[in-house]
Protein backbone atom coordinates (compact mmCIF):
# COMPACT_ATOMS: atom_id res chain seq x y z
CA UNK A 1 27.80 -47.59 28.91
CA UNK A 2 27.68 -43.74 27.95
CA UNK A 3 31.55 -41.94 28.51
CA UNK A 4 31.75 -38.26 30.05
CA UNK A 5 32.64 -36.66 26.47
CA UNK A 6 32.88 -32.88 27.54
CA UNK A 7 34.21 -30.70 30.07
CA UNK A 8 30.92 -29.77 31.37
CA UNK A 9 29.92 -33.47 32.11
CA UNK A 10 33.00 -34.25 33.65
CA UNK A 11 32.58 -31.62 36.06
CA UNK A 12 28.56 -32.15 36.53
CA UNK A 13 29.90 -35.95 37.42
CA UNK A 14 32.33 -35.09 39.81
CA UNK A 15 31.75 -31.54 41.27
CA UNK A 16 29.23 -33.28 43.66
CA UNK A 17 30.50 -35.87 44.18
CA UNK A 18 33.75 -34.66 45.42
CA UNK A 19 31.44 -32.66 47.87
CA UNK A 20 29.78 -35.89 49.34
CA UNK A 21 33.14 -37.27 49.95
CA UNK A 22 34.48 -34.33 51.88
CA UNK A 23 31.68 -34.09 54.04
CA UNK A 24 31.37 -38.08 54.26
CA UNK A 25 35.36 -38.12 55.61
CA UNK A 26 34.45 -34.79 57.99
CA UNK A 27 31.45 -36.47 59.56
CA UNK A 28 33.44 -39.72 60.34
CA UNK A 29 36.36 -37.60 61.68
CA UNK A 30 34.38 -35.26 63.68
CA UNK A 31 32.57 -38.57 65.02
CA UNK A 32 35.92 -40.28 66.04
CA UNK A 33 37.36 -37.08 68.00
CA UNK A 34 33.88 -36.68 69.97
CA UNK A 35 33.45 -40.20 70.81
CA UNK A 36 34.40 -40.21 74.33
CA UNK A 37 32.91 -36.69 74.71
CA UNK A 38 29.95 -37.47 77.26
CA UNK A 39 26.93 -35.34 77.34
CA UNK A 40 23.70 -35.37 79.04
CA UNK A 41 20.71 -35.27 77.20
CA UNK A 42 17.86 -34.98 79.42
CA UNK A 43 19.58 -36.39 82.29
CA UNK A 44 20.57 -39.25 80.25
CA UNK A 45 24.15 -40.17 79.21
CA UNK A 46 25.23 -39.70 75.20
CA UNK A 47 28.15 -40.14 73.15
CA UNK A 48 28.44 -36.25 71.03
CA UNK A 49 29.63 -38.50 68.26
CA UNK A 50 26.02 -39.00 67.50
CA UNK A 51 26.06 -35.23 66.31
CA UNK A 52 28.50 -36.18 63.23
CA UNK A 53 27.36 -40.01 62.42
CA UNK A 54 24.21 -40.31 61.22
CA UNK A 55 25.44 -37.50 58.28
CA UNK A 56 27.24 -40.50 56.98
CA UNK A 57 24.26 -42.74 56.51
CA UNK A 58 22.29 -40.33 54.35
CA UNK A 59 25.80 -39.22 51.72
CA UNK A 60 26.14 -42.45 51.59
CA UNK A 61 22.13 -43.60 50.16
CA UNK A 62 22.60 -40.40 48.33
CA UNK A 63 25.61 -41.66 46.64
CA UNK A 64 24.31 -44.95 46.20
CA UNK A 65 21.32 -43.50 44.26
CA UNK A 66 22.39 -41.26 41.92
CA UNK A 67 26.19 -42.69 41.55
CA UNK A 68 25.79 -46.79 41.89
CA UNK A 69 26.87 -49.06 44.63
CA UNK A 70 30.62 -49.19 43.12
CA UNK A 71 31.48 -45.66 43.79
CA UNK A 72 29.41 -45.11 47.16
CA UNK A 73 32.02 -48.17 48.23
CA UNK A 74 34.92 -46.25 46.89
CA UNK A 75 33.72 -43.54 49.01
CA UNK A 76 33.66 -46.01 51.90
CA UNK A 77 37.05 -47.13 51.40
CA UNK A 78 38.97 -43.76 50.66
CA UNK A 79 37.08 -41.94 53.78
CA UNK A 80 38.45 -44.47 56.00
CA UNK A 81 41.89 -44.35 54.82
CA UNK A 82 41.34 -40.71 55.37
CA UNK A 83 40.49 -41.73 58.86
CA UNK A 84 42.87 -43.32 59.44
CA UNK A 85 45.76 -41.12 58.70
CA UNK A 86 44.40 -38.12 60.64
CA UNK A 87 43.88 -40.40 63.36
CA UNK A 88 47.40 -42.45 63.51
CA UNK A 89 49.19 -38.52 63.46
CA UNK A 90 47.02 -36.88 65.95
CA UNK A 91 47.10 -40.01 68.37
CA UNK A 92 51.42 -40.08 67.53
CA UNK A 93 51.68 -36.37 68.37
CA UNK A 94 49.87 -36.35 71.14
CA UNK A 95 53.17 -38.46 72.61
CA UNK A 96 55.22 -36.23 71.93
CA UNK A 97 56.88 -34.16 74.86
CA UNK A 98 55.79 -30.32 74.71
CA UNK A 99 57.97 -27.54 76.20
CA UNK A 100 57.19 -27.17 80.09
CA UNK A 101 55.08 -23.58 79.75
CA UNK A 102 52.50 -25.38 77.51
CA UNK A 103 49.57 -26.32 80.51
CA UNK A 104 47.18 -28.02 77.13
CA UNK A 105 49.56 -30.82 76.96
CA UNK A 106 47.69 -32.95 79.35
CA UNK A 107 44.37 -32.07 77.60
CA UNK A 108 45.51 -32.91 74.24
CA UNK A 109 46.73 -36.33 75.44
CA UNK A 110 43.36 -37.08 77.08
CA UNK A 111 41.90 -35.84 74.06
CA UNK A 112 43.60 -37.79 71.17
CA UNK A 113 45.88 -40.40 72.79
CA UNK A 114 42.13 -42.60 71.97
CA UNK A 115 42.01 -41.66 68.53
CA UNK A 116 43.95 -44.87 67.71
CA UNK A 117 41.65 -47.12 69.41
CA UNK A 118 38.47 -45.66 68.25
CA UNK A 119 39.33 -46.01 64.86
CA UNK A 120 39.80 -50.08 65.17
CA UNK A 121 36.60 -49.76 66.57
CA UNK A 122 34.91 -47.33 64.42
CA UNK A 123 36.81 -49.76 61.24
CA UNK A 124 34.91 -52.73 62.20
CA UNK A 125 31.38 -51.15 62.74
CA UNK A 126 31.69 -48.96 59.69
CA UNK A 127 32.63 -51.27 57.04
CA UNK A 128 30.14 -53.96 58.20
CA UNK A 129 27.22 -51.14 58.83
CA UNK A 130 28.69 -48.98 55.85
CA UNK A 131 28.42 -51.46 53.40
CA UNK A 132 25.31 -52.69 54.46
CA UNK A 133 23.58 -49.54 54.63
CA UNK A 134 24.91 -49.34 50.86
CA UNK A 135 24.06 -52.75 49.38
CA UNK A 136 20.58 -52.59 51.09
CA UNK A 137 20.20 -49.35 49.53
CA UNK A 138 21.15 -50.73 46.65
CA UNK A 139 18.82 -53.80 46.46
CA UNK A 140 16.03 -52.03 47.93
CA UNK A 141 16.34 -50.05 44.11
CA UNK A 142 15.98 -53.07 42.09
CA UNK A 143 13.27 -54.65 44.18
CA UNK A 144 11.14 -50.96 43.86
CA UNK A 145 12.12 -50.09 40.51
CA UNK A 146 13.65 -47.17 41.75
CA UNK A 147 11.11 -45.60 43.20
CA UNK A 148 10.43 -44.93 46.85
CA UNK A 149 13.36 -43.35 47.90
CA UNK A 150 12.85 -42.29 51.46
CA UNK A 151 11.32 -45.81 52.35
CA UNK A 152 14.65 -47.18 50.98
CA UNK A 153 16.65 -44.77 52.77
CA UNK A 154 15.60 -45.39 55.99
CA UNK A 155 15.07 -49.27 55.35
CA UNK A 156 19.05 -48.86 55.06
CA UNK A 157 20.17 -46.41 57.77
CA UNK A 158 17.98 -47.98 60.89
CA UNK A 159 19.01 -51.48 60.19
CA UNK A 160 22.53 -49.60 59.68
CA UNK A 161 22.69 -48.00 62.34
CA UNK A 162 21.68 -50.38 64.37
CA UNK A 163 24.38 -53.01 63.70
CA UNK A 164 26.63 -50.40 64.08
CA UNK A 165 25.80 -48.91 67.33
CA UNK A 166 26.00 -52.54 69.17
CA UNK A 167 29.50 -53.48 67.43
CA UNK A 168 31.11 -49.72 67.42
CA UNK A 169 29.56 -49.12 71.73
CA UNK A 170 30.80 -52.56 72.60
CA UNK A 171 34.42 -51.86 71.75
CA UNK A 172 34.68 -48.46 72.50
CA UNK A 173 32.56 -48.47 76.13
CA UNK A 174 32.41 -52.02 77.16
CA UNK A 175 34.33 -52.52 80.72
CA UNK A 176 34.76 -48.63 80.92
CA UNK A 177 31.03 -47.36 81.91
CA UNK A 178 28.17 -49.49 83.97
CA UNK A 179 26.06 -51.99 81.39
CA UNK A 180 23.17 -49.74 82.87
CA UNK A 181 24.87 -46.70 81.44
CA UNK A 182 25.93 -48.29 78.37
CA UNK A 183 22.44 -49.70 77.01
CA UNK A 184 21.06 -46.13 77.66
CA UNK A 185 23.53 -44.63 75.88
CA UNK A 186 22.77 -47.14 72.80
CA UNK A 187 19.20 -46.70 73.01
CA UNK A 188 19.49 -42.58 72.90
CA UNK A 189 21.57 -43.04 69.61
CA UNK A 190 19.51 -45.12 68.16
CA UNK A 191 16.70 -42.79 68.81
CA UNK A 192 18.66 -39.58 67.75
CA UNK A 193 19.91 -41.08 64.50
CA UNK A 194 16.06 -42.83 63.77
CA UNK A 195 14.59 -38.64 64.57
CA UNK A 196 17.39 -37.34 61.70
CA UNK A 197 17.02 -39.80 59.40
CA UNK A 198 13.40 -39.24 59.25
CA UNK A 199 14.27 -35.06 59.51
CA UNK A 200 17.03 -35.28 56.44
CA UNK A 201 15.40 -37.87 54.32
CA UNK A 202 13.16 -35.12 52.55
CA UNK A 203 16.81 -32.76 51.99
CA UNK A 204 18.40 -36.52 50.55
CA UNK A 205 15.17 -36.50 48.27
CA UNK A 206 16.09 -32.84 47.11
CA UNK A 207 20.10 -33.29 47.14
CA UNK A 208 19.21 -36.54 44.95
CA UNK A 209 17.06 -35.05 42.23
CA UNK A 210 18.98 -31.82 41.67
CA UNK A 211 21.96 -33.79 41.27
CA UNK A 212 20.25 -36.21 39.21
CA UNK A 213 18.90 -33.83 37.00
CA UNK A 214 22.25 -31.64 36.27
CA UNK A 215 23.47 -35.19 34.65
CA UNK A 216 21.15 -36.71 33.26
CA UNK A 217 23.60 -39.27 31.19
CA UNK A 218 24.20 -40.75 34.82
CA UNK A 219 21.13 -42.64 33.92
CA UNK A 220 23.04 -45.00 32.13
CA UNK A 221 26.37 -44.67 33.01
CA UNK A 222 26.16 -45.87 36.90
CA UNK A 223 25.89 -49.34 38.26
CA UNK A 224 24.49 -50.78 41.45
């Protein structure tokens, strides 16, 4: 296994990959404070979550391909401990009492009192679809030698998404919208996230070879 032996490969190793991270922990934040935000897409209902999400899916077969399955799980782990603790303190301050001329109180109760129970529910979808989407990734790059990377990628983020979707909607909607309602709603995400998967999976190509090629001695270094 080749070592980072100079500055400049230290920070050609981590420079972007400290920028996946942040934007893999801001898409699964921005997802967990929209999730109960309703909108209509065509006359048909929609969780806005679906606006943040499917980000997640393509940092993380990014990751996975130029860094190795180890550290895209790292990733994983330390964004939803990030989750977590933004979650737990906006859902605790939103109990506490505000002075009697502040009229938002109400709204920011309604608006992150859930934060606690979307996480749960967001936990148990995301490391079951997370890591999947990252081991099948993974595979799928011993199997094809490598090569094919945007058949891989979406190989892994529509059989991701969908387990994710059914065990994340169930929790969060079940016994609070009509089945009717619900089942839409899954099917529009599922077709949003399929249309920008196939959109960013040309960008992941891109973001993945630059990457690649500023480090070369990754080549060696990473394991899946």
């Amino acid at each position: 296994m080749q070592t980072l032996n100079s500055k400049n490969q230290y920070a050609s190793f981590y420079i972007p990959l400290l920028y996946l991270g942040v934007f893999f922990a801001a898409a699964v934040i921005g997802a967990d404070i929209l999730t109960y935000k309703l909108i209509s897409v065509f006359g048909l209902t929609a969780s806005a979550a679906l606006i943040f999400f499917p980000l997640t899916y393509a940092i993380g077969d990014i990751t996975a391909e130029v860094y190795g399955r180890p550290i895209a799980m790292r990733m994983v782990f330390i964004s939803i401990c990030a989750e977590f603790y933004v979650d737990t303190i906006l859902s605790l301050v939103s109990h506490v009492n505000s002075p009697a001329a502040m009229d938002l109180a109400p709204a920011f109760t309604t608006v992150l009192k859930p934060l606690q129970e979307i996480f749960w529910g967001n936990l148990i979808a995301l490391i079951i679809s997370a890591v999947m989407n990252v081991m099948v990734m993974s595979k799928l790059k011993l199997i094809y030698k490598g090569h094919y990377f945007v058949t891989r990628s979406l190989i892994a983020t529509f059989s991701s998404e969908i387990v994710y979707i059914i065990i994340a909607y169930s929790i969060w909607f079940v016994g609070k919208i009509p089945l009717n309602t619900l089942c839409t709603m899954m099917i529009i995400s599922m077709s949003f996230k399929v249309i920008f998967a196939l959109v960013v999976a040309y960008p992941a190509v891109l973001i993945t070879r630059y990457i690649e090629k500023q480090q070369p001695h990754l080549h060696v270094a990473k394991n899946y």
